[in-house]
Structures are given as structure tokens and as C-alpha cells.
C-alpha atoms as a PDB file:
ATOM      1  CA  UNK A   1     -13.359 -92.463  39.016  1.00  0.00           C
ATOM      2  CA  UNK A   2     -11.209 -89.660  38.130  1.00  0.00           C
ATOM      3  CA  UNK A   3     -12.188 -85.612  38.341  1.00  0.00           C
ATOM      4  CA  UNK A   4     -10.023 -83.134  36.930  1.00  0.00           C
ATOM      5  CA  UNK A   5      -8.370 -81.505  39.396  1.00  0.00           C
ATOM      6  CA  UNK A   6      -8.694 -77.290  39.705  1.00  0.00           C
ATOM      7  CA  UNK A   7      -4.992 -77.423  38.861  1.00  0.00           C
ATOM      8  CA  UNK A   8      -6.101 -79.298  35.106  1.00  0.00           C
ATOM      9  CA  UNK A   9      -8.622 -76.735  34.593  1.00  0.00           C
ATOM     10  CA  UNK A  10      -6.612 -73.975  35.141  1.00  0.00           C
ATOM     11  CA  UNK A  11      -3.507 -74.761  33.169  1.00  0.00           C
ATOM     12  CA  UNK A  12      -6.250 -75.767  30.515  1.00  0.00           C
ATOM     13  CA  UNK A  13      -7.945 -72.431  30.679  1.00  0.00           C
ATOM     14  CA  UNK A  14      -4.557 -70.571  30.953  1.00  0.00           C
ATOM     15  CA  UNK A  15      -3.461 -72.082  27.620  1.00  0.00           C
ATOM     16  CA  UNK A  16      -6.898 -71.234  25.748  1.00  0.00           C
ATOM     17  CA  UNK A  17      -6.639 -67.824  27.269  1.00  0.00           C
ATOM     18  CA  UNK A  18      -3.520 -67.357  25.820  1.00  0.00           C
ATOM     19  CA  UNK A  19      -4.608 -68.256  22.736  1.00  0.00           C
ATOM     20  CA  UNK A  20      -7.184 -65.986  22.787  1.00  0.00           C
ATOM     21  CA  UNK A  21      -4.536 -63.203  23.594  1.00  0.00           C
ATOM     22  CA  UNK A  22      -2.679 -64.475  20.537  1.00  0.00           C
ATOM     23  CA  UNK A  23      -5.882 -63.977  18.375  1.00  0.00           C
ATOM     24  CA  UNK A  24      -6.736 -60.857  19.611  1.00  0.00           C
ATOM     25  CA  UNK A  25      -2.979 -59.549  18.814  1.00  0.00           C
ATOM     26  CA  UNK A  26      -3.441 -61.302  15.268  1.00  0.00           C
ATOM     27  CA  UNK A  27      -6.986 -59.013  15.012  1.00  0.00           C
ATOM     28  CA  UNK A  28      -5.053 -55.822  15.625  1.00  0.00           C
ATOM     29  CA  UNK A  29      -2.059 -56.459  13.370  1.00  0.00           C
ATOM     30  CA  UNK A  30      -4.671 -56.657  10.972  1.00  0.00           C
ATOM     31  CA  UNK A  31      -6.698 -53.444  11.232  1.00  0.00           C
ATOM     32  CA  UNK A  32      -4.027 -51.723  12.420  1.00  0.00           C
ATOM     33  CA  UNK A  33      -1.037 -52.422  10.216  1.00  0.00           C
ATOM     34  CA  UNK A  34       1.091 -52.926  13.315  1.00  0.00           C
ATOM     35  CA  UNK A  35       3.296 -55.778  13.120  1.00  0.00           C
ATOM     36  CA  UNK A  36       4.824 -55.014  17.449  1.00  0.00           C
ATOM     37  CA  UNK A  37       2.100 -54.322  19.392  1.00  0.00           C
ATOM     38  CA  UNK A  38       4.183 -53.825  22.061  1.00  0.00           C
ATOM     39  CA  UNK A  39       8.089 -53.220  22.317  1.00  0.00           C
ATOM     40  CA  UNK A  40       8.070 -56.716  24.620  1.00  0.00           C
ATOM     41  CA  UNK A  41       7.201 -58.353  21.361  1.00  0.00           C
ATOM     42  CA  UNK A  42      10.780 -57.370  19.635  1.00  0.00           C
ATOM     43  CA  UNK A  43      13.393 -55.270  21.874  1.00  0.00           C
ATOM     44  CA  UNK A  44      15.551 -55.378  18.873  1.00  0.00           C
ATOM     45  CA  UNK A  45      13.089 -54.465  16.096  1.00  0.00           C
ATOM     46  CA  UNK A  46      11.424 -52.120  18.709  1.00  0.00           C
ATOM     47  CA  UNK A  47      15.059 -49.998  19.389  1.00  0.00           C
ATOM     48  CA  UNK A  48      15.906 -49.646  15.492  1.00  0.00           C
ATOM     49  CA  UNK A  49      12.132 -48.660  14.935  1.00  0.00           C
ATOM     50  CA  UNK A  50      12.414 -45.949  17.096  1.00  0.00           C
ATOM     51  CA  UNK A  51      15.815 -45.061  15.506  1.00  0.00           C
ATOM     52  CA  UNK A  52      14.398 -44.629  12.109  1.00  0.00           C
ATOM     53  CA  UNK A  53      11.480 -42.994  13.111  1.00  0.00           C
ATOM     54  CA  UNK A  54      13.628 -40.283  14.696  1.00  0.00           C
ATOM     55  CA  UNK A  55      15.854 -40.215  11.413  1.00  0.00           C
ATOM     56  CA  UNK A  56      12.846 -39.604   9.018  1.00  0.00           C
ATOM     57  CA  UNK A  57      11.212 -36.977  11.883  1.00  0.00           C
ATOM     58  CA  UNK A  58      14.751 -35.032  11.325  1.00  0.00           C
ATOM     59  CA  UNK A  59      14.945 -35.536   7.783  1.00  0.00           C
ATOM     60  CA  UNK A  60      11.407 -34.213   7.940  1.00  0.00           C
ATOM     61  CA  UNK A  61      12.363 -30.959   9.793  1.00  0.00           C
ATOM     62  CA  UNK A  62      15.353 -30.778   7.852  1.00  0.00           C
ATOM     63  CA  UNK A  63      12.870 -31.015   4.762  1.00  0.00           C
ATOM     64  CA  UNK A  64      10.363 -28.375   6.033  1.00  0.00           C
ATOM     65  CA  UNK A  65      13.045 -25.808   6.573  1.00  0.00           C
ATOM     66  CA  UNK A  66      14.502 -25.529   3.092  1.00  0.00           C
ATOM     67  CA  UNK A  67      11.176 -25.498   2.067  1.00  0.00           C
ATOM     68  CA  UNK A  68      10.326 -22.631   4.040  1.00  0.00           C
ATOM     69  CA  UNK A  69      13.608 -21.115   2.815  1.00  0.00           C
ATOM     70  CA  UNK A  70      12.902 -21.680  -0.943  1.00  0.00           C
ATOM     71  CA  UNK A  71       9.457 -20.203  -0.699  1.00  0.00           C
ATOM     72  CA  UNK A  72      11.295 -16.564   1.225  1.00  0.00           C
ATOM     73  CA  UNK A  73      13.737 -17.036  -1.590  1.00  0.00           C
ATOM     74  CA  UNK A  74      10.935 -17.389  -4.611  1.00  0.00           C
ATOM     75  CA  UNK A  75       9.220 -13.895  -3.292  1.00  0.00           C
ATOM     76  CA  UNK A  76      13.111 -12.193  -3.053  1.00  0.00           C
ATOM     77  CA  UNK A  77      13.508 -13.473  -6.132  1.00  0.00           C
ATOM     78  CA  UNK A  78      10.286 -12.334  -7.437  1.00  0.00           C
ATOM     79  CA  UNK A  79      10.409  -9.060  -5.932  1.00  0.00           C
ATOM     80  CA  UNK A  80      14.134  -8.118  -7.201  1.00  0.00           C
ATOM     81  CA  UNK A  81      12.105  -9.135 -10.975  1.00  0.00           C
ATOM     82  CA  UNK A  82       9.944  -6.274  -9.941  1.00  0.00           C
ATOM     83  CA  UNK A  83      12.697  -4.130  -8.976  1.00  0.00           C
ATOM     84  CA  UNK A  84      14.441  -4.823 -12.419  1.00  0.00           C
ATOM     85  CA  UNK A  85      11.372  -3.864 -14.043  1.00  0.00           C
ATOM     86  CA  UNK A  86      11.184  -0.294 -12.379  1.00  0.00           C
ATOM     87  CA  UNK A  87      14.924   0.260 -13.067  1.00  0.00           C
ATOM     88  CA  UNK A  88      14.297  -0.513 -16.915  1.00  0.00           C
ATOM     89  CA  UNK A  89      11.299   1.858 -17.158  1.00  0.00           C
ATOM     90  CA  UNK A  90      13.697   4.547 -15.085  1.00  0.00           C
ATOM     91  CA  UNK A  91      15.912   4.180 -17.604  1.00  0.00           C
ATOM     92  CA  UNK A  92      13.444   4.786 -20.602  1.00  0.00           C
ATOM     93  CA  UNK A  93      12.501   7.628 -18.590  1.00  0.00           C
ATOM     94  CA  UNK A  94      15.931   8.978 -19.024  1.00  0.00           C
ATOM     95  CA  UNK A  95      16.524   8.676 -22.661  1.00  0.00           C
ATOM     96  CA  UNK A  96      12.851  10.596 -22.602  1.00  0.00           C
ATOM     97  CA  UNK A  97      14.447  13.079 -20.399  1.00  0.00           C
ATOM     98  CA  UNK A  98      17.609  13.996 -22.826  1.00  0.00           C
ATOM     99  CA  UNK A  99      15.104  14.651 -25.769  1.00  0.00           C
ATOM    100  CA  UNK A 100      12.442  16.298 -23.844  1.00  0.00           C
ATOM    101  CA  UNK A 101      12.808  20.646 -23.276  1.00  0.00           C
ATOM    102  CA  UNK A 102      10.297  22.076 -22.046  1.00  0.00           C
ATOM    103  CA  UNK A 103       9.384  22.011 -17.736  1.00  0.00           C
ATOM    104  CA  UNK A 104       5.952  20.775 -18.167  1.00  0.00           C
ATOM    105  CA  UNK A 105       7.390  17.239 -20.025  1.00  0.00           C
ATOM    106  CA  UNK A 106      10.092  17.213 -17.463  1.00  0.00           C
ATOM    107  CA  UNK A 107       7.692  17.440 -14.787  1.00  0.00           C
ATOM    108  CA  UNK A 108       5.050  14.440 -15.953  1.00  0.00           C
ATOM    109  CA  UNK A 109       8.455  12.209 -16.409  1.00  0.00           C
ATOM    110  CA  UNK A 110       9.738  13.988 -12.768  1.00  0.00           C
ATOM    111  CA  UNK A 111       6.176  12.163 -11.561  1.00  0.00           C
ATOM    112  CA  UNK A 112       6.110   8.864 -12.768  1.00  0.00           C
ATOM    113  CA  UNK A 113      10.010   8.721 -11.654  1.00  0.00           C
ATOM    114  CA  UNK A 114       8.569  10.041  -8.162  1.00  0.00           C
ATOM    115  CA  UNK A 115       6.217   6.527  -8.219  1.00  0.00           C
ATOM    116  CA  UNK A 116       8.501   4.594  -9.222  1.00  0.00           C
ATOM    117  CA  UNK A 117      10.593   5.401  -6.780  1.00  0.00           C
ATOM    118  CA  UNK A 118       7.786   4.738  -4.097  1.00  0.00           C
ATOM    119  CA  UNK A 119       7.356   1.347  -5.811  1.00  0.00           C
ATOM    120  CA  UNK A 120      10.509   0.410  -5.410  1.00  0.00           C
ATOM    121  CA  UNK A 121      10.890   1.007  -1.339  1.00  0.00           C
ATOM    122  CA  UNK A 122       7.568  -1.007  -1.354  1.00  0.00           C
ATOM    123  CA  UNK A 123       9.394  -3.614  -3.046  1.00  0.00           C
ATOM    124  CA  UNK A 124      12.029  -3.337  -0.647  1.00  0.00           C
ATOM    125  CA  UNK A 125       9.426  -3.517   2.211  1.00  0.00           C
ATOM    126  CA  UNK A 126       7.626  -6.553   1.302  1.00  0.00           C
ATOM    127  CA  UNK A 127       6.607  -8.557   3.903  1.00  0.00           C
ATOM    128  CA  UNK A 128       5.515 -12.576   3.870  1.00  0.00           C
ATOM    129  CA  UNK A 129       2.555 -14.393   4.618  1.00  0.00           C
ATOM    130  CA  UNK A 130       3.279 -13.673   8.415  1.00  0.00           C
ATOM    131  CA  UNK A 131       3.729  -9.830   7.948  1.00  0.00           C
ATOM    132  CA  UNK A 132       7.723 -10.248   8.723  1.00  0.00           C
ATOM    133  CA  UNK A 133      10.195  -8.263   6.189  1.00  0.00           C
ATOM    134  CA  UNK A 134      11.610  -9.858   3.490  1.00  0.00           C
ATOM    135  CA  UNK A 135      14.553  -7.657   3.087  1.00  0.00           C
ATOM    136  CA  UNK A 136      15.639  -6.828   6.838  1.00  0.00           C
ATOM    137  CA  UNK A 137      17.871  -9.830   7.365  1.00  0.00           C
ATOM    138  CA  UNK A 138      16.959 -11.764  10.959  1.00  0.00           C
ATOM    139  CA  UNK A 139      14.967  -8.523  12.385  1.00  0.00           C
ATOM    140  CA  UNK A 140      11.861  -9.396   9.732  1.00  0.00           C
ATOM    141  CA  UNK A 141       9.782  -7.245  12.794  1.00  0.00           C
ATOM    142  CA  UNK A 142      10.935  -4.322  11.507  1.00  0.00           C
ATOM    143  CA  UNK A 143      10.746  -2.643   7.890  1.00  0.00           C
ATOM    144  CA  UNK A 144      13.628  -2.970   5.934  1.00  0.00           C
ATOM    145  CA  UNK A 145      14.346   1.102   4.819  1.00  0.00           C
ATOM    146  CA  UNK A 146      12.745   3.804   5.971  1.00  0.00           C
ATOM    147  CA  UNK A 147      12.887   7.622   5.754  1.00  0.00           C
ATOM    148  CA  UNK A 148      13.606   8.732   8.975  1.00  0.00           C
ATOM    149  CA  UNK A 149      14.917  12.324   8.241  1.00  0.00           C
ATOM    150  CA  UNK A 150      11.769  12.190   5.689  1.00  0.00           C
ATOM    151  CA  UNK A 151      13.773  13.935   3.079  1.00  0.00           C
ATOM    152  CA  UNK A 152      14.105  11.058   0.874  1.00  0.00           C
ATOM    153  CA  UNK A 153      17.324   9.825   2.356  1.00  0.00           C
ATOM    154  CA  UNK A 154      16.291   5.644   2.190  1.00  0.00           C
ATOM    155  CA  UNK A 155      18.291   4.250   5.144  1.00  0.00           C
ATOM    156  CA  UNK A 156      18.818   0.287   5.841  1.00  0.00           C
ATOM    157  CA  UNK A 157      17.167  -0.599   8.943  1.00  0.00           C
ATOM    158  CA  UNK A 158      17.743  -4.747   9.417  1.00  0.00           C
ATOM    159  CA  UNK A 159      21.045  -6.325  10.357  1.00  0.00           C
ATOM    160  CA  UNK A 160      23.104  -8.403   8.476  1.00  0.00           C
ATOM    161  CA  UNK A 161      21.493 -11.834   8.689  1.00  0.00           C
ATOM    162  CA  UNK A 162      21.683 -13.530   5.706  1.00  0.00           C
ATOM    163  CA  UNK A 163      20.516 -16.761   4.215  1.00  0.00           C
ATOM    164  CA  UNK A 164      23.304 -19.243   3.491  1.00  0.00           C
ATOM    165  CA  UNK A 165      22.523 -22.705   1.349  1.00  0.00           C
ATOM    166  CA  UNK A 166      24.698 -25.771   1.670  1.00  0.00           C
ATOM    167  CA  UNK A 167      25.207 -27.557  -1.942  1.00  0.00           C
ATOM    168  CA  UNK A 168      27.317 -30.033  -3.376  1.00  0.00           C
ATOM    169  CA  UNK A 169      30.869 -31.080  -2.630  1.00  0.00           C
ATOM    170  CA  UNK A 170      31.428 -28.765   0.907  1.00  0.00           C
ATOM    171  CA  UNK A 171      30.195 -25.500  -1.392  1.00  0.00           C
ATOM    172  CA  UNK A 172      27.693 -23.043  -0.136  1.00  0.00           C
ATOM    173  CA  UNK A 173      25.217 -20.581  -2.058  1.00  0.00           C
ATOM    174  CA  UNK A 174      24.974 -17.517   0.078  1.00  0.00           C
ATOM    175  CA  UNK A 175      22.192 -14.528  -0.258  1.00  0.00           C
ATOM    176  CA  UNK A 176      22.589 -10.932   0.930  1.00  0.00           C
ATOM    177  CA  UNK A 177      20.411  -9.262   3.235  1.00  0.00           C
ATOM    178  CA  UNK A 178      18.567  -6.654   1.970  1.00  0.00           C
ATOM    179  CA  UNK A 179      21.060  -4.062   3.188  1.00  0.00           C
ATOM    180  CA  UNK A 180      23.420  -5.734   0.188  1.00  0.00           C
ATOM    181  CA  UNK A 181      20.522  -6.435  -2.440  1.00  0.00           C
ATOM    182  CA  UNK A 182      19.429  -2.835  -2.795  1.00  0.00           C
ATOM    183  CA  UNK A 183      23.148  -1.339  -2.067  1.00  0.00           C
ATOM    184  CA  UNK A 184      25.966  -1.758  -2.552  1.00  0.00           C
ATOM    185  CA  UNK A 185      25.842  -0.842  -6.254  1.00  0.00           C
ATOM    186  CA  UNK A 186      29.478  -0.335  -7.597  1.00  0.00           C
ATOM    187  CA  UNK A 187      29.719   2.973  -9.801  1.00  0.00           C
ATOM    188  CA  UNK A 188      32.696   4.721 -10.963  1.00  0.00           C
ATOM    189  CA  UNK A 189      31.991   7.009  -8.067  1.00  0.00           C
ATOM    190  CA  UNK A 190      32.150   4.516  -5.211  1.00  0.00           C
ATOM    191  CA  UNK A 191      29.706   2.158  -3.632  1.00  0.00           C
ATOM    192  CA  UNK A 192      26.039   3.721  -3.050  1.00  0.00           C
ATOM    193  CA  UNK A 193      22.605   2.239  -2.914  1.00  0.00           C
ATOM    194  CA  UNK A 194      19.643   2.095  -5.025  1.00  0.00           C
ATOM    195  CA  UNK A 195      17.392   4.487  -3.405  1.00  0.00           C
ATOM    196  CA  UNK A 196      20.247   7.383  -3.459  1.00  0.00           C
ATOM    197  CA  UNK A 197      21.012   6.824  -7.917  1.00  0.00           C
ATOM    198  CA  UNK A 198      17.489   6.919  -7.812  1.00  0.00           C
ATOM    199  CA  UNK A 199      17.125   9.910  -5.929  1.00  0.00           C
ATOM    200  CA  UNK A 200      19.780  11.682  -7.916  1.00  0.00           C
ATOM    201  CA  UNK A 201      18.620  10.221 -11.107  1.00  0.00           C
ATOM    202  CA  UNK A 202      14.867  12.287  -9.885  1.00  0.00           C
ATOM    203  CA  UNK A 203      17.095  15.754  -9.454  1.00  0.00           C
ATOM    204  CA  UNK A 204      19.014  15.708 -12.727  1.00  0.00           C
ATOM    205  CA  UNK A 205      15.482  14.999 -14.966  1.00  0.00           C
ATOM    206  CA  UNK A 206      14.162  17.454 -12.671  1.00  0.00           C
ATOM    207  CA  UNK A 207      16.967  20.089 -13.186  1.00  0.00           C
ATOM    208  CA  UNK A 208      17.397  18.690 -17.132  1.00  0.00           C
ATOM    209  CA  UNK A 209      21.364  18.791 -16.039  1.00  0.00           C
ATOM    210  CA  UNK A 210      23.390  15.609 -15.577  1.00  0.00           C
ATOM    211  CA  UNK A 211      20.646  12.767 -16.460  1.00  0.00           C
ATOM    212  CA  UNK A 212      23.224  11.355 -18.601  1.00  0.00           C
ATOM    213  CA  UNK A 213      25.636  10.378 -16.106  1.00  0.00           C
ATOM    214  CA  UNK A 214      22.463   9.710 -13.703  1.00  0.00           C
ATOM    215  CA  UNK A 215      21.240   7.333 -16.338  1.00  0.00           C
ATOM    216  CA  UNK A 216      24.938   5.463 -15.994  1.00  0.00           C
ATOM    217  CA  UNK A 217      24.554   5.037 -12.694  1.00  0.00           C
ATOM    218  CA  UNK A 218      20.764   3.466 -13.364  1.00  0.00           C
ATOM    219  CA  UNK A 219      23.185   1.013 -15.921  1.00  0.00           C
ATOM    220  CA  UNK A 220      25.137  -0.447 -13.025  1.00  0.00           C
ATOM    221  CA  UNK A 221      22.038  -0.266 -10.858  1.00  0.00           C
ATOM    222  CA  UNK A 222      20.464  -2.729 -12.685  1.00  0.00           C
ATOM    223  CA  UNK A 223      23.353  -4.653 -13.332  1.00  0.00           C
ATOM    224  CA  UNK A 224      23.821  -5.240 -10.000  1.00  0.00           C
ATOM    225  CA  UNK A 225      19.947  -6.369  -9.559  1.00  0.00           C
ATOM    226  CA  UNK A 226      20.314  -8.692 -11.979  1.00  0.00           C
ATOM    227  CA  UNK A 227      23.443  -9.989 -10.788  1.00  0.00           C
ATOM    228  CA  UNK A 228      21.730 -10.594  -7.171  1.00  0.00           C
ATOM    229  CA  UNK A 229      18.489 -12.124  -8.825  1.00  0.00           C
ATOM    230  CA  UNK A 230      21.140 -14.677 -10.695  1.00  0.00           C
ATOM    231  CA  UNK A 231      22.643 -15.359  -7.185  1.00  0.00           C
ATOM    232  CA  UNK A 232      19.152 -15.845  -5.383  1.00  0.00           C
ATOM    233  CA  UNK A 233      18.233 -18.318  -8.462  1.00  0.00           C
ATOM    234  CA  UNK A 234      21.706 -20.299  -7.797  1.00  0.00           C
ATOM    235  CA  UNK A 235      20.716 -20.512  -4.266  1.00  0.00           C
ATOM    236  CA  UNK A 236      17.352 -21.895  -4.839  1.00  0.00           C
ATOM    237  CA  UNK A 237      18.348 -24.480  -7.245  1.00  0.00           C
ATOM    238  CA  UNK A 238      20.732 -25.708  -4.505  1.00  0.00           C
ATOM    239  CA  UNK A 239      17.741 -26.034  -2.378  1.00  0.00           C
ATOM    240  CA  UNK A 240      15.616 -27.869  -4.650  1.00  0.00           C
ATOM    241  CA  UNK A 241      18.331 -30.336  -5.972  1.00  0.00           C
ATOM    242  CA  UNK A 242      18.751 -30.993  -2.159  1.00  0.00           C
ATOM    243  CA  UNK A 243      14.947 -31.276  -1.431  1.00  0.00           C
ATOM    244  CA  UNK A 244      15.190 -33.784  -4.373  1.00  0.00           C
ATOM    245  CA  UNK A 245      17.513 -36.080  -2.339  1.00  0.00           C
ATOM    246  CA  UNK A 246      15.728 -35.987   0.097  1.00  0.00           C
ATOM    247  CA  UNK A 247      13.201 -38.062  -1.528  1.00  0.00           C
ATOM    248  CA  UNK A 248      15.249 -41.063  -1.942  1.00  0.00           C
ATOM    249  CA  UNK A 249      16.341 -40.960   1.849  1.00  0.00           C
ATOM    250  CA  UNK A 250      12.786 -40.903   2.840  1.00  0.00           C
ATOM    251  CA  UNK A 251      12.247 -43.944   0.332  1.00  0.00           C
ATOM    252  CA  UNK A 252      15.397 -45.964   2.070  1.00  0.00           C
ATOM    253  CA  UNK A 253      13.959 -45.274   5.703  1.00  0.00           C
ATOM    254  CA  UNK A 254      10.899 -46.590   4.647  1.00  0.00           C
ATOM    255  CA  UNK A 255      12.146 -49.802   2.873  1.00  0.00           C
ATOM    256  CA  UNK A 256      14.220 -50.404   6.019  1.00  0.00           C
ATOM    257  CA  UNK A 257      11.432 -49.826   8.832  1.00  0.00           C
ATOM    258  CA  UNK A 258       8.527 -51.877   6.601  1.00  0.00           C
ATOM    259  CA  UNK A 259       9.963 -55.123   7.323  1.00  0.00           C
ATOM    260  CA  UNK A 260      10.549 -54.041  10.520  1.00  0.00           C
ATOM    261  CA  UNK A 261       6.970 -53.026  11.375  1.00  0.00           C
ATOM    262  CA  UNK A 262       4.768 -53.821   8.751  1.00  0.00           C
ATOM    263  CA  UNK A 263       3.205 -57.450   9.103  1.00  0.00           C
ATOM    264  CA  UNK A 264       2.612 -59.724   6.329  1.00  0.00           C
ATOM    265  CA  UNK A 265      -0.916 -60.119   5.786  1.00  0.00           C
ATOM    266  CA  UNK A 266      -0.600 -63.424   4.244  1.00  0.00           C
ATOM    267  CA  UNK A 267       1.268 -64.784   7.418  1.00  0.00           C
ATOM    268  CA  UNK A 268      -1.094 -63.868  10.013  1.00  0.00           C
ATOM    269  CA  UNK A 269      -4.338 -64.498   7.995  1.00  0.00           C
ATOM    270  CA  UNK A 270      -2.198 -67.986   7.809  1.00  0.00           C
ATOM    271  CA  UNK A 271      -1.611 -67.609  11.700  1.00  0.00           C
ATOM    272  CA  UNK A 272      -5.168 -66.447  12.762  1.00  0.00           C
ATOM    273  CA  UNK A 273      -6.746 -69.701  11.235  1.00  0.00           C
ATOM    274  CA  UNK A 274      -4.133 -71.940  12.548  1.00  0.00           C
ATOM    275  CA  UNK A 275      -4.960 -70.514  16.569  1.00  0.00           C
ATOM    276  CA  UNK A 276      -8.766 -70.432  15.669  1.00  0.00           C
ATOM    277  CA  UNK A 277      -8.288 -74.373  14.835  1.00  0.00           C
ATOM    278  CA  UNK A 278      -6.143 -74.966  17.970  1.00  0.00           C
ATOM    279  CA  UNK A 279      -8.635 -72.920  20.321  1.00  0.00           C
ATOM    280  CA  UNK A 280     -11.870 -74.775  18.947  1.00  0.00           C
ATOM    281  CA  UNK A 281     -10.039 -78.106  19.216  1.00  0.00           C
ATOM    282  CA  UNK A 282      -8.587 -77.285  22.797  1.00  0.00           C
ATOM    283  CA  UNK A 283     -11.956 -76.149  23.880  1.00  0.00           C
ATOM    284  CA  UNK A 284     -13.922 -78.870  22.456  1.00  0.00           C
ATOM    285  CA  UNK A 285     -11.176 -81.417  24.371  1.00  0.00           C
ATOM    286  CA  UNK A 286     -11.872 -79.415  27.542  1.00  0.00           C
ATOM    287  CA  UNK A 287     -15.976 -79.685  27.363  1.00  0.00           C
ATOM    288  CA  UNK A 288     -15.754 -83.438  26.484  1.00  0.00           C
ATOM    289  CA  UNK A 289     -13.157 -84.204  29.481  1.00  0.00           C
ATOM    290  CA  UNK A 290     -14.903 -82.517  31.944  1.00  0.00           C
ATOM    291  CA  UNK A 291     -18.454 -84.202  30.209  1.00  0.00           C
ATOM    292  CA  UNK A 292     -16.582 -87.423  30.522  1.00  0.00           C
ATOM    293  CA  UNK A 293     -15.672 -87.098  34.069  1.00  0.00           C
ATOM    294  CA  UNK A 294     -18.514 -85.894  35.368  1.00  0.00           C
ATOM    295  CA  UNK A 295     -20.773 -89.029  33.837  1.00  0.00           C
ATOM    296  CA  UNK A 296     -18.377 -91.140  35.095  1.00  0.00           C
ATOM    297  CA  UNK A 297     -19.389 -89.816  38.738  1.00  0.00           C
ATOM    298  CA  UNK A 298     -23.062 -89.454  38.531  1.00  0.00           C
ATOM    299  CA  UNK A 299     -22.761 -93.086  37.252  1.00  0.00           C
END
């Protein structure tokens, strides 16, 4: 008569146990997509895993920040528009000025010049989402021109931080700070900035002397706005054609970590039949020896 022995039962239970284990892995790949359950399953395919994952999470950042830098870009953009807008009508107000004689027409123009003027410091003030200046370069806490003498002299109050766009083949799109976008306006008289031609511009139609060579100076003014909306729409573009490569080096990090992680359905459906066969036969095996041996002794 022969018993199993506890040492046959256990190595028999051990090896349906792990089994089970296996199954139970099989049942999580499933639901959860997860082809390592653990990095003891693959060290290799673990390690490059991990490598991708940190490559997309940086292309990711990477991503995020030009994005954030387009949209500050789009409302610069936008709001120069603006500004081009109030320089056109400035200068309709001037060719209005030269024809018109007597105070009281000078004065209505002298008024809507006056809001326009407040317009376009608003403009220059404008603030994102998160209330920080568009226009001050890296000090967005504070607001971009103020009057501090309060006697209409506009002065710059950011620093020089500017925006600067990497593009193709080593080049680089830069944008001004605000300091440059609203000055720096080239005239025959020197560099000045938009608030002071404005300012003078508001004195001549006031006066009725000199809005000719005011309204010059309103020429260049907008010249020079359009030229920095043109350089704030090359800068974008360079964004967005970057943004767009991004796409297909999001697409290769995923072809390269599916394989990788991803199981094939197919394979462990194939798998979890295959270990629910073995199991059933290993445990039927199991009941009949120990059935077999034990009639044996009680006969």
C-alpha cells in the first residue's frame, strides 16, 4: 500500500498554485491592458519602458510649453491688430483735422483722439487669463506703461524679457517685449514711442498747427505695428510647424512602447485556456491519486 507522502502533495499543490498565479496574471493582462505586471517579468522591456515613458512625458512638457507660448503670442498678436486699428482711425482723424477750422470741430476730433489714446495704453496693458501683463516682458506682475508723472508721459515699466522661438535649420524667430512693440518707432526725428507721436499728434489737432508732420509720424507708427504683428505671425508659425512634429514623435514612441507593453489578446486568450486545461487536468490527477490511495488503505 502506498500513501502519498506530504512532500507529493505539496510539490503537487505548489505547481497548481502556480498555475493559478499564472491565470490570475493572464486575468489582469486582460482587463488591464498590461502586458508586465511587474518589472521581474521583463528587466529589459521594463528599463526601455520606463525610458520611453520619460521621452513622451518630456516631449509632452516640451509640447505644453509652446502651446502656452502660441496662445500669449495669438492675444499679442491680436492686440497689436487692435492697435493697428486705432492708429488707422488716428490717422483719418488727421486728414479730418487739416480740413476742419473752426475750435468746436477740432475739439470733438481732440476727444475721440483723447479715447483712442486711452484705448491704446489698455491695449498695451492687457493682461491673460491669469491677470499677468502681456506686454511687460518676464515681470507680467506689473503693468506694462503707466503714467507716473500723470501728465501723459506713457513710460515702459517691464524689463526686457522677450520670447524667443527655435525653427528650422539652427534659426530662431524672436519677439520684442513690449518696451520694443510700442517703441521704438523710427521717424526722421529719431527713435520715440507710440504713446509720445500720439501725444503730439493730440497737441497739433488741438493747436490746428503741425498735424501734418504729426500725421507722418502716425505713417511710420503704424508701419512699425505692422511690421511687429508680421514678426509675431512668423514666430507663431514656427511654433505650430514645430507642434506639428511633434505629432509624429509621439506616434513613433508609441509604436515602439506597444509591443513592448501592450499584450496580444489573441495570445493570452490562447494562453488562459491552455493553463485552465492544465489546472483542471492536474487537479483532477491529484483528487483521483489521493482517492486511489486512500481505498487502497481502507481496503
Amino acid at each position: 500500500m502506498q500513501i502519498p507522502t506530504r512532500q507529493f502533495a505539496e510539490t503537487q499543490l505548489r505547481s497548481m498554485s502556480s498555475v493559478q498565479r499564472e491565470l490570475q496574471d493572464i486575468q489582469i493582462q486582460l482587463s488591464t491592458g498590461k502586458k508586465i505586471l511587474h518589472a521581474s517579468d521583463n528587466p529589459t522591456a521594463s528599463i526601455e519602458i520606463a525610458r520611453i515613458d520619460n521621452q513622451a512625458a518630456a516631449l509632452a512638457r516640451d509640447k505644453a510649453a509652446l502651446q502656452f507660448t502660441n496662445g500669449r503670442l495669438g492675444l499679442e498678436e491680436d492686440m497689436l491688430g487692435e492697435a493697428i486699428s486705432i492708429g488707422q482711425r488716428l490717422k483719418e482723424l488727421a486728414v479730418l483735422g487739416n480740413r476742419q477750422t473752426t475750435a468746436q470741430d477740432r475739439a470733438n476730433l481732440v476727444a475721440e483722439a483723447r479715447q483712442l489714446e486711452g484705448a491704446l495704453e489698455d491695449l498695451a496693458n492687457t493682461a491673460d487669463e491669469s491677470g499677468h501683463s502681456l506686454f511687460a516682458g518676464f515681470r507680467t506682475n506689473v503693468r506694462a506703461f503707466a503714467d507716473e508723472s500723470g501728465i501723459g508721459n506713457v513710460t515702459y515699466q517691464g524689463d526686457n524679457g522677450a520670447v524667443v522661438v527655435p525653427g528650422n535649420e539652427d534659426t530662431t524667430h524672436g519677439v520684442d517685449h513690449g518696451g520694443k512693440l510700442f517703441g521704438g518707432v523710427r521717424t526722421s526725428s529719431g527713435l520715440t514711442d507710440a504713446f509720445s507721436i500720439v501725444g503730439q499728434f493730440i497737441t497739433a489737432l488741438d493747436s490746428g498747427t503741425g498735424i501734418a508732420a504729426a500725421q507722418i509720424k502716425l505713417d511710420a507708427l503704424s508701419e512699425h505695428l505692422n511690421t511687429k504683428q508680421t514678426e509675431i505671425g512668423a514666430a507663431r508659425a514656427a511654433i505650430e510647424n514645430r507642434i506639428g512634429l511633434f505629432a509624429g514623435k509621439e506616434s513613433n514612441l508609441a509604436a515602439r512602447r506597444e509591443p513592448l507593453a501592450k499584450p496580444v489578446i489573441e495570445e493570452l486568450g490562447t494562453k488562459l485556456q491552455q493553463g485552465i486545461a492544465a489546472l483542471t487536468a492536474a487537479q483532477q490527477s491529484f483528487i483521483k491519486t489521493i482517492d486511489l490511495n486512500l481505498f487502497k488503505f481502507l481496503t
